[in-house]
Protein backbone atom coordinates (compact mmCIF):
# COMPACT_ATOMS: atom_id res chain seq x y z
CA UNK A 1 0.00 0.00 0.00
CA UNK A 2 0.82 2.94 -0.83
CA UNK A 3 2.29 5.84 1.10
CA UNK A 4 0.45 9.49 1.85
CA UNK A 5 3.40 10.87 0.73
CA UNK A 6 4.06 8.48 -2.22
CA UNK A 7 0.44 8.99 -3.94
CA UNK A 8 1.28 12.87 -4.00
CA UNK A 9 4.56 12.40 -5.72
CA UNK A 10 2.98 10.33 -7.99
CA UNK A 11 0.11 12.24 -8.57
CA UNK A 12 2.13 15.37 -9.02
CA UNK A 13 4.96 13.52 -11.42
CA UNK A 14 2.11 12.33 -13.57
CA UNK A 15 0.64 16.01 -13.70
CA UNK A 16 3.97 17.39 -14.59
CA UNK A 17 4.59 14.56 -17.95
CA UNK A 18 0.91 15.63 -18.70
CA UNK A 19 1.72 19.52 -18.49
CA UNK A 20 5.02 18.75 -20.25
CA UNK A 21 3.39 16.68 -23.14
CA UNK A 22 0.03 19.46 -23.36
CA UNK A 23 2.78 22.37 -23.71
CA UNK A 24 4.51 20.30 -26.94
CA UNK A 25 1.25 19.83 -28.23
CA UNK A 26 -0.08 23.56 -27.88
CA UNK A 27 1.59 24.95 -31.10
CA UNK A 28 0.74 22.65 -33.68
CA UNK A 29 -3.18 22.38 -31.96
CA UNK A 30 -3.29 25.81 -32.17
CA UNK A 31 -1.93 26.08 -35.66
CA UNK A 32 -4.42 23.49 -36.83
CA UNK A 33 -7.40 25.36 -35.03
CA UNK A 34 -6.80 28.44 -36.44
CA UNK A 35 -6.22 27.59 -39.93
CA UNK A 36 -9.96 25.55 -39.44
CA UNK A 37 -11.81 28.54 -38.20
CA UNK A 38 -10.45 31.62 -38.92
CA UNK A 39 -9.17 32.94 -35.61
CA UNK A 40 -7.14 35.55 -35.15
CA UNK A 41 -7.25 36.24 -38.61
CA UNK A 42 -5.37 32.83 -39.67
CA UNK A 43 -5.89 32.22 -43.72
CA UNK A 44 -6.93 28.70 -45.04
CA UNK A 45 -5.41 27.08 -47.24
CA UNK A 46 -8.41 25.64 -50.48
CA UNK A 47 -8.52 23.33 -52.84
CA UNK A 48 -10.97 25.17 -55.21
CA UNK A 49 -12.37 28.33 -55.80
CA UNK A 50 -16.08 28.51 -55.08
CA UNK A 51 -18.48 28.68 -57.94
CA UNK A 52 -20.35 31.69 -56.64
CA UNK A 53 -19.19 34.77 -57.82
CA UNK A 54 -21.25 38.21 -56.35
CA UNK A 55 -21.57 41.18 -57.87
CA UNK A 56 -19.97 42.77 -54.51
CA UNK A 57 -16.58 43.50 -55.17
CA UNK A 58 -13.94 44.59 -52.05
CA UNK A 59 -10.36 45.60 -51.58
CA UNK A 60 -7.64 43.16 -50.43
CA UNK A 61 -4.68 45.64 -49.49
CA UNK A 62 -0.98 43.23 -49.48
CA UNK A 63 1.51 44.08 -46.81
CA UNK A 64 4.73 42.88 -46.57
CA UNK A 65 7.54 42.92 -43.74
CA UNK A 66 11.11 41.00 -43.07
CA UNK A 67 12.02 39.72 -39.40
CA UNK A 68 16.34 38.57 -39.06
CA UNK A 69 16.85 38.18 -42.32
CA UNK A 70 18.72 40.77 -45.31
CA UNK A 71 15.88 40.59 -47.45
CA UNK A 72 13.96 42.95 -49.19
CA UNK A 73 10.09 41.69 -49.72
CA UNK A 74 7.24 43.87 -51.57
CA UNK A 75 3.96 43.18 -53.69
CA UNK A 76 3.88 44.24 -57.31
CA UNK A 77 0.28 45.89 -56.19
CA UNK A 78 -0.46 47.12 -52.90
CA UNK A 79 -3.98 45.94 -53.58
CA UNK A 80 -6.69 44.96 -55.45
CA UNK A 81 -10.13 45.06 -56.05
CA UNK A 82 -12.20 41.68 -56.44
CA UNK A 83 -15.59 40.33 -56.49
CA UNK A 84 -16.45 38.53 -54.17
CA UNK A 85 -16.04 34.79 -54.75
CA UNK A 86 -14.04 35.07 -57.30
CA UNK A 87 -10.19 34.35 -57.78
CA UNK A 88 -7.24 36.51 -57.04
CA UNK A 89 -3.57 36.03 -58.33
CA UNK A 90 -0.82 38.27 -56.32
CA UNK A 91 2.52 38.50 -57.06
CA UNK A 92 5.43 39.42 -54.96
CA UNK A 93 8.88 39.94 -55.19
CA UNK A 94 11.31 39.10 -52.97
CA UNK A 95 15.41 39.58 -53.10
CA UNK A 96 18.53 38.35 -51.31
CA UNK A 97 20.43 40.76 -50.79
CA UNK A 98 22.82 38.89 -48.53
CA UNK A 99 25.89 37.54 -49.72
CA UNK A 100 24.95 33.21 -49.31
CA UNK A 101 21.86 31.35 -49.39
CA UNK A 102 19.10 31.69 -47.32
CA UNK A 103 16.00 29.92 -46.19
CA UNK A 104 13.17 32.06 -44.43
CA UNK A 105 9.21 30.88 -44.35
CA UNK A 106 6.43 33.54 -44.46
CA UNK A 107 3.72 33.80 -41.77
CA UNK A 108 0.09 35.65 -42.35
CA UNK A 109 -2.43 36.65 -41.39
CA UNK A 110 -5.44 38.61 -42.82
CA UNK A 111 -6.84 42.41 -41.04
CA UNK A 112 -9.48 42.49 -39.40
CA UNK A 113 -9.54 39.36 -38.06
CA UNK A 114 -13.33 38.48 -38.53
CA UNK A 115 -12.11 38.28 -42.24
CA UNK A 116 -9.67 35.12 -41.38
CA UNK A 117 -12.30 33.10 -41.64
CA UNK A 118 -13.35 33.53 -45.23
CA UNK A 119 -9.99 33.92 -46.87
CA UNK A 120 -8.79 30.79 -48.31
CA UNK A 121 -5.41 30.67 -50.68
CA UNK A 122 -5.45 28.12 -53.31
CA UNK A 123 -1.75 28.61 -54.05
CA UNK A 124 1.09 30.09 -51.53
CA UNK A 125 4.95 30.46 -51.13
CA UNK A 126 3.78 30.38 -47.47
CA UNK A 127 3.07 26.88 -47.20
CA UNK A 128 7.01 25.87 -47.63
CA UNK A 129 10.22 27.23 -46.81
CA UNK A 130 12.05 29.62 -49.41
CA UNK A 131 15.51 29.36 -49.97
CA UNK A 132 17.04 31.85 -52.19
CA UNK A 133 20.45 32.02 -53.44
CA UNK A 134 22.38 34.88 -52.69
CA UNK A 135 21.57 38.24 -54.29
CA UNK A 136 18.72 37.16 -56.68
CA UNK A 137 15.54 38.18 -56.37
CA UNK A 138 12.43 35.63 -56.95
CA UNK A 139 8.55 36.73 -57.87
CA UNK A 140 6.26 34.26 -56.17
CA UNK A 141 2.50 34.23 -56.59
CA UNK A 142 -0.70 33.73 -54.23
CA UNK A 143 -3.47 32.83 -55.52
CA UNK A 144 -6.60 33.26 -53.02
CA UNK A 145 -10.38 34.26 -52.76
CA UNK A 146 -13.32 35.47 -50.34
CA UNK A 147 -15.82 32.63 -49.50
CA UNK A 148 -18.80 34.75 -50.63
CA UNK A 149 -20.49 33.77 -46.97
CA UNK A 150 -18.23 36.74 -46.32
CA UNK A 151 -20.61 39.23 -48.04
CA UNK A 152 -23.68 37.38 -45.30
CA UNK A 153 -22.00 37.26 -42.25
CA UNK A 154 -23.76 40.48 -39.78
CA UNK A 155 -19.98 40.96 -38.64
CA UNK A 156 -17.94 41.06 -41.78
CA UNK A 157 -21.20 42.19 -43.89
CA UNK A 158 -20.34 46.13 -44.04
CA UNK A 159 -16.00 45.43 -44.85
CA UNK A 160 -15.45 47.16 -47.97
CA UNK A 161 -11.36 46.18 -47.69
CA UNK A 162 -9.33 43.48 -46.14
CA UNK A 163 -5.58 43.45 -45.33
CA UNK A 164 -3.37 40.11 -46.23
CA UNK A 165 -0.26 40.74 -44.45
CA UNK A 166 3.17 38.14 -44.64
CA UNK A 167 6.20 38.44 -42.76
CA UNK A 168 9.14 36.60 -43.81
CA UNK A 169 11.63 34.22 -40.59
CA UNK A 170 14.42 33.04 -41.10
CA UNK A 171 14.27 28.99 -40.98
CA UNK A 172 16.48 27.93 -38.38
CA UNK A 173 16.83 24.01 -39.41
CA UNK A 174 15.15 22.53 -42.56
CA UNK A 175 16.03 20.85 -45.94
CA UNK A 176 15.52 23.69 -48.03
CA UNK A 177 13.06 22.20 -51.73
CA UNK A 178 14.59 23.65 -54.72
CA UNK A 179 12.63 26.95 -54.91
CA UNK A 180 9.80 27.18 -57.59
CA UNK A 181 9.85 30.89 -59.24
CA UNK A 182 7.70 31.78 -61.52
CA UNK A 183 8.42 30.14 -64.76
CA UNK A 184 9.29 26.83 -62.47
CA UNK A 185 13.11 27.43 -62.75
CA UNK A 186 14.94 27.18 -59.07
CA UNK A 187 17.30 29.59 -58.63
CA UNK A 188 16.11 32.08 -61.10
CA UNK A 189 16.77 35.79 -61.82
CA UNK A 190 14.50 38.21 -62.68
């Protein structure tokens, strides 16, 4: 039998493997929750455009930003304007401008963040880590809609404009994929 003492050790050891494994967990949970409901203005990623278009058209503003890394990162448009529903195709440019390789990964999020939840992307460079050689600059596109359920929702009903916003990180750790530029060549100049 079993000690007073010895139960609360136990008790408290298995609490603290729990804790341990629940705090490991947290991240990718999170990730996965947010990309499934829209929170916090977290994108989805689509497989296909919806086949309702509306007649209701609203501005998606890009915005752009680099965190640790010598990089220079813009849109060719700040924004555009798009019906609802219908499909969007982005471009942005992005340069090296250190003197080696390197591999960074974009995070976004969309502005407010109501509008998370009905921006999907069908195509991102977000999705994988980038790895571009040194001093080249790359054009990568998104391509991306509104869910027109958008245009009925009471709290995202009167938006006439949304924000996407990326920031690049540098990858710490990965095996960098050949990078897929526009015109499919890895490693291209524009």
């Amino acid at each position: 039998m079993l000690t007073r003492n010895t139960r609360t050790v136990l008790i408290c050891a298995v609490v603290l493997v729990a804790m341990t494994g629940a705090a490991y967990a947290a991240v990718p949970l999170y990730r996965v929750f947010c990309q499934a409901t829209g929170f916090a203005g977290t994108v989805s990623r689509a497989t296909a455009a919806p086949k309702t278009v509306l007649d209701r058209s609203l501005i998606v503003r890009f915005d752009t930003n680099v965190r640790g890394l010598p990089w220079s990162f813009q849109p060719e448009q700040r924004r555009q304007s798009l019906r609802i529903g219908q499909s969007g195709l982005a471009f942005f440019i992005v340069t090296n401008n250190g003197d080696a390789p390197l591999t960074g990964r974009a995070a976004y999020n969309v502005s407010p963040d109501l509008a998370g939840a009905y921006f999907h992307k069908l195509k991102c460079f977000c999705f994988d880590d980038q790895t571009i050689p040194a001093h080249t600059t790359m054009r990568f596109p998104v391509v991306y809609f509104v869910d027109p359920k958008f245009a009925s929702d009471p709290d995202t009903k009167d938006y006439s404009d949304v924000t996407l916003s990326y920031t690049f990180y540098p990858v710490i750790k990965s095996n960098p994929k050949p990078v897929q530029a526009l015109g499919g060549t890895a490693g291209g100049r524009l």
